[in-house]
N, C-alpha and C. Protein backbone atom coordinates (compact mmCIF):
# COMPACT_ATOMS: atom_id res chain seq x y z
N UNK A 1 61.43 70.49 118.56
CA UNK A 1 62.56 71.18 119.14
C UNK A 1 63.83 70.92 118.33
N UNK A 2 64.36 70.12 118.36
CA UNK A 2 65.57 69.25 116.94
C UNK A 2 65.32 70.25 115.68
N UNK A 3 63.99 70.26 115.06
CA UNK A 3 63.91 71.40 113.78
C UNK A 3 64.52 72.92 114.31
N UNK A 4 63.58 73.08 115.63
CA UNK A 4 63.91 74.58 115.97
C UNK A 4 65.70 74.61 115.69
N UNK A 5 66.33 73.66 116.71
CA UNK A 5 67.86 74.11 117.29
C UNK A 5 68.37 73.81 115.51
N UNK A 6 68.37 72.98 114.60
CA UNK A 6 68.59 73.28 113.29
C UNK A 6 68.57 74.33 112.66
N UNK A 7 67.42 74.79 112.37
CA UNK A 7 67.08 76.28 111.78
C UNK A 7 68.03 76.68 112.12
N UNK A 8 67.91 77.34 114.01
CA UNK A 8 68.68 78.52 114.44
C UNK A 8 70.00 78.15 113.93
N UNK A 9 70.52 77.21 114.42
CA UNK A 9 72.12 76.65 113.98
C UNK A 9 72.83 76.81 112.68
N UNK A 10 71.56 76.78 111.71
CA UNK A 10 72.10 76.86 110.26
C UNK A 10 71.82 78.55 109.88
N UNK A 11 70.72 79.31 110.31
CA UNK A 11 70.89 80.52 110.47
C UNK A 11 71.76 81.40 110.48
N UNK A 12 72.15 81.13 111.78
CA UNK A 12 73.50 81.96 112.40
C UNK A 12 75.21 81.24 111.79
N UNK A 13 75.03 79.93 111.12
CA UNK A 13 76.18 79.89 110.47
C UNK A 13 75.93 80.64 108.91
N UNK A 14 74.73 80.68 108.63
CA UNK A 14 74.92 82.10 107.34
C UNK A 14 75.53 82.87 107.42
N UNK A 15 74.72 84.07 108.57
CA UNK A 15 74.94 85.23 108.66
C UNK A 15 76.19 85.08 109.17
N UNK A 16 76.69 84.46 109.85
CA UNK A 16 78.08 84.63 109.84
C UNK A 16 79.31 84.77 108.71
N UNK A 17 79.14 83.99 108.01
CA UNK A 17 79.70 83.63 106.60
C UNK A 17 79.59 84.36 105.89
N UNK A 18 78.35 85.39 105.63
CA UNK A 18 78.01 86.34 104.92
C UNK A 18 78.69 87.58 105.72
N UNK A 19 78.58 87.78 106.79
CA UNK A 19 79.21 88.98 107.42
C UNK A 19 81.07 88.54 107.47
N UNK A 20 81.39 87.35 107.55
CA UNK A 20 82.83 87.58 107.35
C UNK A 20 83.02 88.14 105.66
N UNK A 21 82.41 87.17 105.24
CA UNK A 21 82.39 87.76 103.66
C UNK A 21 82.94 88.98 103.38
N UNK A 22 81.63 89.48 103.59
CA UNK A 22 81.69 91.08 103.73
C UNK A 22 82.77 91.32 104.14
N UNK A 23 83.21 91.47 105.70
CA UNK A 23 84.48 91.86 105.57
C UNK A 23 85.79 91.73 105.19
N UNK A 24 86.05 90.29 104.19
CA UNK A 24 86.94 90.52 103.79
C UNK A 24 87.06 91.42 102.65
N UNK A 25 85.77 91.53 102.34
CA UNK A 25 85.99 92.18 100.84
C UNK A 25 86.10 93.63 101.10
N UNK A 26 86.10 94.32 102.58
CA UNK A 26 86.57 95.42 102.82
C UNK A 26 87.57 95.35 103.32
N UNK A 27 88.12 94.24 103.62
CA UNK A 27 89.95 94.44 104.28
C UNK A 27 90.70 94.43 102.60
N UNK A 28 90.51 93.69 101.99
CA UNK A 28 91.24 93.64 100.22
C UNK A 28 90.85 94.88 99.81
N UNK A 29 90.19 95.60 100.08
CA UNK A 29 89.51 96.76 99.06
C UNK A 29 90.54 97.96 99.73
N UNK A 30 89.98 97.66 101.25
CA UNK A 30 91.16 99.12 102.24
C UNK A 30 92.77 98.55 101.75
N UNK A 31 93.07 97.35 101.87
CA UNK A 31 94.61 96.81 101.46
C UNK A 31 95.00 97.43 100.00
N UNK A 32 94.29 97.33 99.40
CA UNK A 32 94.45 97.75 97.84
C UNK A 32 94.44 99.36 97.81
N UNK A 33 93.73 100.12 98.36
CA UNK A 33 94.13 101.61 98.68
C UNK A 33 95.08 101.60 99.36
N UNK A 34 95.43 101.36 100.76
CA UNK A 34 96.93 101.40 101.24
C UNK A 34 97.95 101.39 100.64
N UNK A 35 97.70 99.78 99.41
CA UNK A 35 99.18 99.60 98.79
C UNK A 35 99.64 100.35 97.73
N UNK A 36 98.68 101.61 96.83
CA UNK A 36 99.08 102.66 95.85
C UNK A 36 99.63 103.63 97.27
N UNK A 37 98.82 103.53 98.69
CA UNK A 37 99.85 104.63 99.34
C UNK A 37 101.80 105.16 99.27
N UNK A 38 101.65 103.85 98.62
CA UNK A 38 103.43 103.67 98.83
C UNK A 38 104.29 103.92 99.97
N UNK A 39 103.69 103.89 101.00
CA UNK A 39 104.16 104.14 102.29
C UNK A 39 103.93 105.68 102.56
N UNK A 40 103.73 106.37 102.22
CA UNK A 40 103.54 108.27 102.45
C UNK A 40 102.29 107.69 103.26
N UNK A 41 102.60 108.71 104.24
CA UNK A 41 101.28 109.20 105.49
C UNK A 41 100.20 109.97 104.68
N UNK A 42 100.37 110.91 104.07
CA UNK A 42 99.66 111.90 103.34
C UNK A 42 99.04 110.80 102.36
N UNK A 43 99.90 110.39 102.09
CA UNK A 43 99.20 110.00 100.58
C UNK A 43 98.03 108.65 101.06
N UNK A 44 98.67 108.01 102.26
CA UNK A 44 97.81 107.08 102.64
C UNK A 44 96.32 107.59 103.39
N UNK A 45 96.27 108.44 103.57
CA UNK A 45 94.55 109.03 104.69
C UNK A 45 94.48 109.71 103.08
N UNK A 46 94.68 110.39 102.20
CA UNK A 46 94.22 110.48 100.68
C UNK A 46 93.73 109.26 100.31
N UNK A 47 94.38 108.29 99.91
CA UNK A 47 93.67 107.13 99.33
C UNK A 47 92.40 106.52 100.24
N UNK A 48 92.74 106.47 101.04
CA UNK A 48 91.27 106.27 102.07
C UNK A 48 90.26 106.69 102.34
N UNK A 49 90.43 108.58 101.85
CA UNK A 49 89.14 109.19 101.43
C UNK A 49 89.08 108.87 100.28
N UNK A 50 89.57 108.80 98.84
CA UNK A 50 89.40 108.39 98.10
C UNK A 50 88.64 106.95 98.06
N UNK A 51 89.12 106.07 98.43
CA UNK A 51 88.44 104.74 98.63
C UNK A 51 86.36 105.05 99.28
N UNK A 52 86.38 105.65 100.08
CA UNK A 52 85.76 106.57 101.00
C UNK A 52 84.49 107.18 99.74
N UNK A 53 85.02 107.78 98.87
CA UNK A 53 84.22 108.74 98.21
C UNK A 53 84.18 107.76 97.20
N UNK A 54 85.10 106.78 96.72
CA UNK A 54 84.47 105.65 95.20
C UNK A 54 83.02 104.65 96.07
N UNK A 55 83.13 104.67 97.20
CA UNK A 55 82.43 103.91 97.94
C UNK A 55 80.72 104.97 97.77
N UNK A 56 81.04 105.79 98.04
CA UNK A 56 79.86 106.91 98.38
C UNK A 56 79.21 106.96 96.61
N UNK A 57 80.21 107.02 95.89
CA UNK A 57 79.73 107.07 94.51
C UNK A 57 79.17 105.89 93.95
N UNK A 58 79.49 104.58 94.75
CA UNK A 58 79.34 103.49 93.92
C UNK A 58 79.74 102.97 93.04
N UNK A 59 81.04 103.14 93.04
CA UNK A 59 82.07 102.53 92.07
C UNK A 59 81.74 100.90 92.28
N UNK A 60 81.27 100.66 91.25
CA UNK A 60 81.73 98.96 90.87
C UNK A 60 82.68 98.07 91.86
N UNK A 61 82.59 97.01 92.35
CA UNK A 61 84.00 96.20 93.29
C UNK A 61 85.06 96.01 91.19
N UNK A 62 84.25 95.76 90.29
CA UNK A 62 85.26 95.18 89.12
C UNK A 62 86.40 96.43 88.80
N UNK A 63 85.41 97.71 89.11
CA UNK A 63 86.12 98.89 88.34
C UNK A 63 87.15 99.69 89.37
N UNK A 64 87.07 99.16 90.67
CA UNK A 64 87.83 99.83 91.61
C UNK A 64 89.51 99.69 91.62
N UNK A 65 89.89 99.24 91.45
CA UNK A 65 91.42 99.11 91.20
C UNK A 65 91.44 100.00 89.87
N UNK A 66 91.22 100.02 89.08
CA UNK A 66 91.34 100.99 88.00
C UNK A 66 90.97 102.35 88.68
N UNK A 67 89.79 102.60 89.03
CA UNK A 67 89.40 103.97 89.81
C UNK A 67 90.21 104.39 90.63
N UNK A 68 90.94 103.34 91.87
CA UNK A 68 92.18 103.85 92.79
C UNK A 68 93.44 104.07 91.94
N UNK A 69 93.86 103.63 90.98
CA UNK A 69 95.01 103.72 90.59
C UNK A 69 94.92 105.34 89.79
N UNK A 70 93.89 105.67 89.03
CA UNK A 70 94.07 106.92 88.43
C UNK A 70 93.59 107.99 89.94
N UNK A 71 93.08 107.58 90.82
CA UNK A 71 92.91 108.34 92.01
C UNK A 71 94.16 108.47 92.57
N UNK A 72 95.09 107.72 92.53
CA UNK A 72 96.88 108.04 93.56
C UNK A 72 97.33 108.60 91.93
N UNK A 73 97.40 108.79 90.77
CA UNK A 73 97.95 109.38 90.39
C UNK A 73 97.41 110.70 90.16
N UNK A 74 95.97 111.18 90.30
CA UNK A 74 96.31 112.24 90.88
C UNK A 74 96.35 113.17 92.04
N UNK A 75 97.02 112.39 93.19
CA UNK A 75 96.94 113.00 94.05
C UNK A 75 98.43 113.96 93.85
N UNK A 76 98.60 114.82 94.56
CA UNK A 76 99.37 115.97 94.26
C UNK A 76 100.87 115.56 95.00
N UNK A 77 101.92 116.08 94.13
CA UNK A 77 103.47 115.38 94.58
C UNK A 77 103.49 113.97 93.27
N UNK A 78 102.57 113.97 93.21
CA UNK A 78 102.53 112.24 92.52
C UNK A 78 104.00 112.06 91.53
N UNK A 79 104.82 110.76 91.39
CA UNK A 79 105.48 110.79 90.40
C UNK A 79 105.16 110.13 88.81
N UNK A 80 103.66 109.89 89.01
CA UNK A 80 103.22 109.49 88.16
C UNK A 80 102.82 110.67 86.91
């Protein structure tokens, strides 16, 4: 019984760790699209499908900041 409650105990502190993981690396990833939003409403639900569709494509986590940044410049109005 002591082995069993171990296992489970060390188990569920994985998957935990692994699932926060995970989400931070989608709160930095959504933060990093937000912050080319520059505050515009428009431009911010743009970058989020954008983020959205590099995701669907499989953009790299290394190559994504490069991919969002030429993605807000060309979104339309841009002063870039």
């Amino acid at each position: 019984m002591d082995y069993f409650i171990i296992v489970v105990t060390t188990a569920a502190g994985l998957y935990f760790h692994w699932w926060l993981f995970c989400r931070i690396r989608q709160w930095s990833d959504r933060d990093l699209a937000l912050s080319l939003a520059e505050g515009d409403e428009h431009k911010r639900q743009y970058m989020l499908e954008q983020l959205a569709r590099a995701q669907r494509e499989g953009i790299k986590r290394r190559d994504l900041p490069a991919w969002l940044e030429q993605a807000a410049a060309q979104y339309p109005g841009s002063r870039a």
